[in-house]
Protein backbone atom coordinates (compact mmCIF):
# COMPACT_ATOMS: atom_id res chain seq x y z
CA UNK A 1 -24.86 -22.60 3.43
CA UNK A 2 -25.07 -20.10 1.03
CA UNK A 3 -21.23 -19.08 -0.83
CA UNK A 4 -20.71 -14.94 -0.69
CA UNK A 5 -17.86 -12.84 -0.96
CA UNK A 6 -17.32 -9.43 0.49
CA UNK A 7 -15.61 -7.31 -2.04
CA UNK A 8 -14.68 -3.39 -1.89
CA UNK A 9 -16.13 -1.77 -5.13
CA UNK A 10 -13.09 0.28 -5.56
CA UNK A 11 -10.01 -1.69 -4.58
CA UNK A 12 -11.54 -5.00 -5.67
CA UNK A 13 -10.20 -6.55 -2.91
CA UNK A 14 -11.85 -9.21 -1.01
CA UNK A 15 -12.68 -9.49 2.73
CA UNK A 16 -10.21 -12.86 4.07
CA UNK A 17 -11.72 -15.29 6.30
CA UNK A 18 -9.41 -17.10 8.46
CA UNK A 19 -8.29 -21.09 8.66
CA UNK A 20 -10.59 -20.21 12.27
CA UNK A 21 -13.67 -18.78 10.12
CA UNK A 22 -12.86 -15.47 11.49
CA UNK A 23 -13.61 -11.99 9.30
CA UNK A 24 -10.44 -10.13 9.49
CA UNK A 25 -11.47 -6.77 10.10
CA UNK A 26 -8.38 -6.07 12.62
CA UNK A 27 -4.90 -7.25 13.02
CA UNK A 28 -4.11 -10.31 10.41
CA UNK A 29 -1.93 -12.37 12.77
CA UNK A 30 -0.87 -13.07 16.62
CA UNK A 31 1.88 -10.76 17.69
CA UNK A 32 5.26 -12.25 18.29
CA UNK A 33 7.55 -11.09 21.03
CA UNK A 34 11.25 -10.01 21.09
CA UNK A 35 13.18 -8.28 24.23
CA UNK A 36 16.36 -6.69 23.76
CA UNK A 37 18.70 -4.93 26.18
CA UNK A 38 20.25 -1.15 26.11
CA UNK A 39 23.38 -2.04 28.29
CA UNK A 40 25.89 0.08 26.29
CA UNK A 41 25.41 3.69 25.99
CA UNK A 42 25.13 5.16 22.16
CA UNK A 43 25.29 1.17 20.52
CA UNK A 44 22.58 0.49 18.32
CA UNK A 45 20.68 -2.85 19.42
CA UNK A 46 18.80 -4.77 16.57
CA UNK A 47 15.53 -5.75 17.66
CA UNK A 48 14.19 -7.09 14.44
CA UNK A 49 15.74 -7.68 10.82
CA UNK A 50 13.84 -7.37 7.82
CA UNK A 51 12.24 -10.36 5.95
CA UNK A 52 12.26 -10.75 2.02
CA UNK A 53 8.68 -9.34 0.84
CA UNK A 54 6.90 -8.50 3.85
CA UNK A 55 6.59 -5.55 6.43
CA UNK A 56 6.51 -5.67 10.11
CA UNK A 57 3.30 -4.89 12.39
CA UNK A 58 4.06 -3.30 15.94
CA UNK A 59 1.65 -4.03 18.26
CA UNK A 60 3.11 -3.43 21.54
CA UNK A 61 5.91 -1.72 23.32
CA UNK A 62 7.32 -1.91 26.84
CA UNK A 63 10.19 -0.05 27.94
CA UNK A 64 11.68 -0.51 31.48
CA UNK A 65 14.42 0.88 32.86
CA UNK A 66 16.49 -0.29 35.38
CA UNK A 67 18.00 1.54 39.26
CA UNK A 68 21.23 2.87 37.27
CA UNK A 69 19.45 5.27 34.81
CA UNK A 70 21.29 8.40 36.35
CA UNK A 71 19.59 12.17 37.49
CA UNK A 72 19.25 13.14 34.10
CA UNK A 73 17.08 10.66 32.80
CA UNK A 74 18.21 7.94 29.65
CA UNK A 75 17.00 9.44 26.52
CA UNK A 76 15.37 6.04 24.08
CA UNK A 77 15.53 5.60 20.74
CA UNK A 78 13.37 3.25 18.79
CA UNK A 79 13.60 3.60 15.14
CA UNK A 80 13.55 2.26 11.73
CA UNK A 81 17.12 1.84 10.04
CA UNK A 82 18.70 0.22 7.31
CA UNK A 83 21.40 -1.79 8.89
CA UNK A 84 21.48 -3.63 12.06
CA UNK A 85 24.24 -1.35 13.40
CA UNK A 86 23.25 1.96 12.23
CA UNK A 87 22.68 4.91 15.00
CA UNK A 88 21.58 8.00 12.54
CA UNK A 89 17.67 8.53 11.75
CA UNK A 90 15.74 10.79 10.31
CA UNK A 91 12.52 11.83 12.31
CA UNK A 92 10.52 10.29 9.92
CA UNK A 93 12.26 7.50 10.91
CA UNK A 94 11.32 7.28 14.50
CA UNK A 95 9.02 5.18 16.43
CA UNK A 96 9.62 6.84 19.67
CA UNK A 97 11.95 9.02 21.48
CA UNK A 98 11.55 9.57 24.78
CA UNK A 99 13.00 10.22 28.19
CA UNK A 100 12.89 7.21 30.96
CA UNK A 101 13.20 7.55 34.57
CA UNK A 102 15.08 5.79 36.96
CA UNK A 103 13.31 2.47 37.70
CA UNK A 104 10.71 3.99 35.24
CA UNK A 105 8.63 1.92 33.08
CA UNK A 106 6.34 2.36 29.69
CA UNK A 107 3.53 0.26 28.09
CA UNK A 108 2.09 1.26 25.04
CA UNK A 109 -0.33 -1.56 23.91
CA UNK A 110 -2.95 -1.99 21.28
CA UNK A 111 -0.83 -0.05 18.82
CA UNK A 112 -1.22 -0.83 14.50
CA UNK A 113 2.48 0.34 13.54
CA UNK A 114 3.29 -0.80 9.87
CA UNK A 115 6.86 -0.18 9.02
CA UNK A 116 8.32 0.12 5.45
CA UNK A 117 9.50 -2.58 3.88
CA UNK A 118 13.40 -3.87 4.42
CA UNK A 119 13.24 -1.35 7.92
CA UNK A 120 15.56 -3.10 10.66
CA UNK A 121 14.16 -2.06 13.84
CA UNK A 122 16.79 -0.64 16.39
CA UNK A 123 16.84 0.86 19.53
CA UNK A 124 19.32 2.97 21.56
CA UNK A 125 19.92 5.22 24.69
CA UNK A 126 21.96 7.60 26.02
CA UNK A 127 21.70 5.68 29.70
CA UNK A 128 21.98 2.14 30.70
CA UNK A 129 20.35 -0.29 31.20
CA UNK A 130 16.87 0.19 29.44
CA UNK A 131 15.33 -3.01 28.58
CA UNK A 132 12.75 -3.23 25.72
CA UNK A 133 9.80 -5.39 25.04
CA UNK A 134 8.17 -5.55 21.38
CA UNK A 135 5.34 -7.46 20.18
CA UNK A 136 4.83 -7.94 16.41
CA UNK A 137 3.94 -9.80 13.09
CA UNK A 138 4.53 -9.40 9.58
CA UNK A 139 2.34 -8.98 6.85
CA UNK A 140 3.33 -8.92 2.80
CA UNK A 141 4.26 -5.98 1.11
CA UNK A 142 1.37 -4.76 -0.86
């Protein structure tokens, strides 16, 4: 065994090497999972609260909506906010916006979304029911 480090010459960071004696060249952790329900029209749903110091990772997103989505479609809202309740966001904001069918259904995997820090995470829509899927995990705040 001979000890080595890996270390960027400009940052002066060095490469990690996990409790698993993996190089961490991709995602740091294992995604978590939260679902949340759209069942009121225009309510803002809190998905995921912020934690002191660190940022959150979104991996995955699945959006399914259910047989009472009417003609027009249900227009969903997934976005970074500063309060557990609050509707408004600026694009930047946004994760997604997008319309869902009727019994329609979206997967959007392998994704590397870091949010900034303190960002609830809510979601809304202009249609019940929607149901959403979101796979995570937080990393500090650099």
């Amino acid at each position: 065994m001979i000890p080595s480090k890996l270390i960027d010459p400009v940052s002066g960071m060095a490469a990690t090497v996990t409790d698993f004696g993996q190089l961490v060249v991709a995602p740091i952790d294992y995604s978590s999972v939260v679902q949340g329900e759209l069942d009121t029209i225009n309510t803002a749903v809190n998905l995921l609260t912020p934690t002191q110091g660190q940022q959150i990772v979104i991996t995955d997103i699945i959006l399914t909506a259910n047989r009472s989505i009417g003609t027009n479609d249900a227009t969903v809202d997934l976005y970074l906010a500063d309060g557990p309740d609050e509707l408004v966001f600026t694009p930047a904001d946004a994760v997604l916006s997008l319309e869902l069918e009727k019994n329609g259904k979206l997967t959007l995997t392998g994704l590397n979304l870091i949010t900034r820090p303190g960002a609830w995470i809510n979601a809304k829509t202009n249609d019940n029911t929607v149901f959403v899927t979101l796979m995570y995990y937080r990393v500090p705040v650099k």
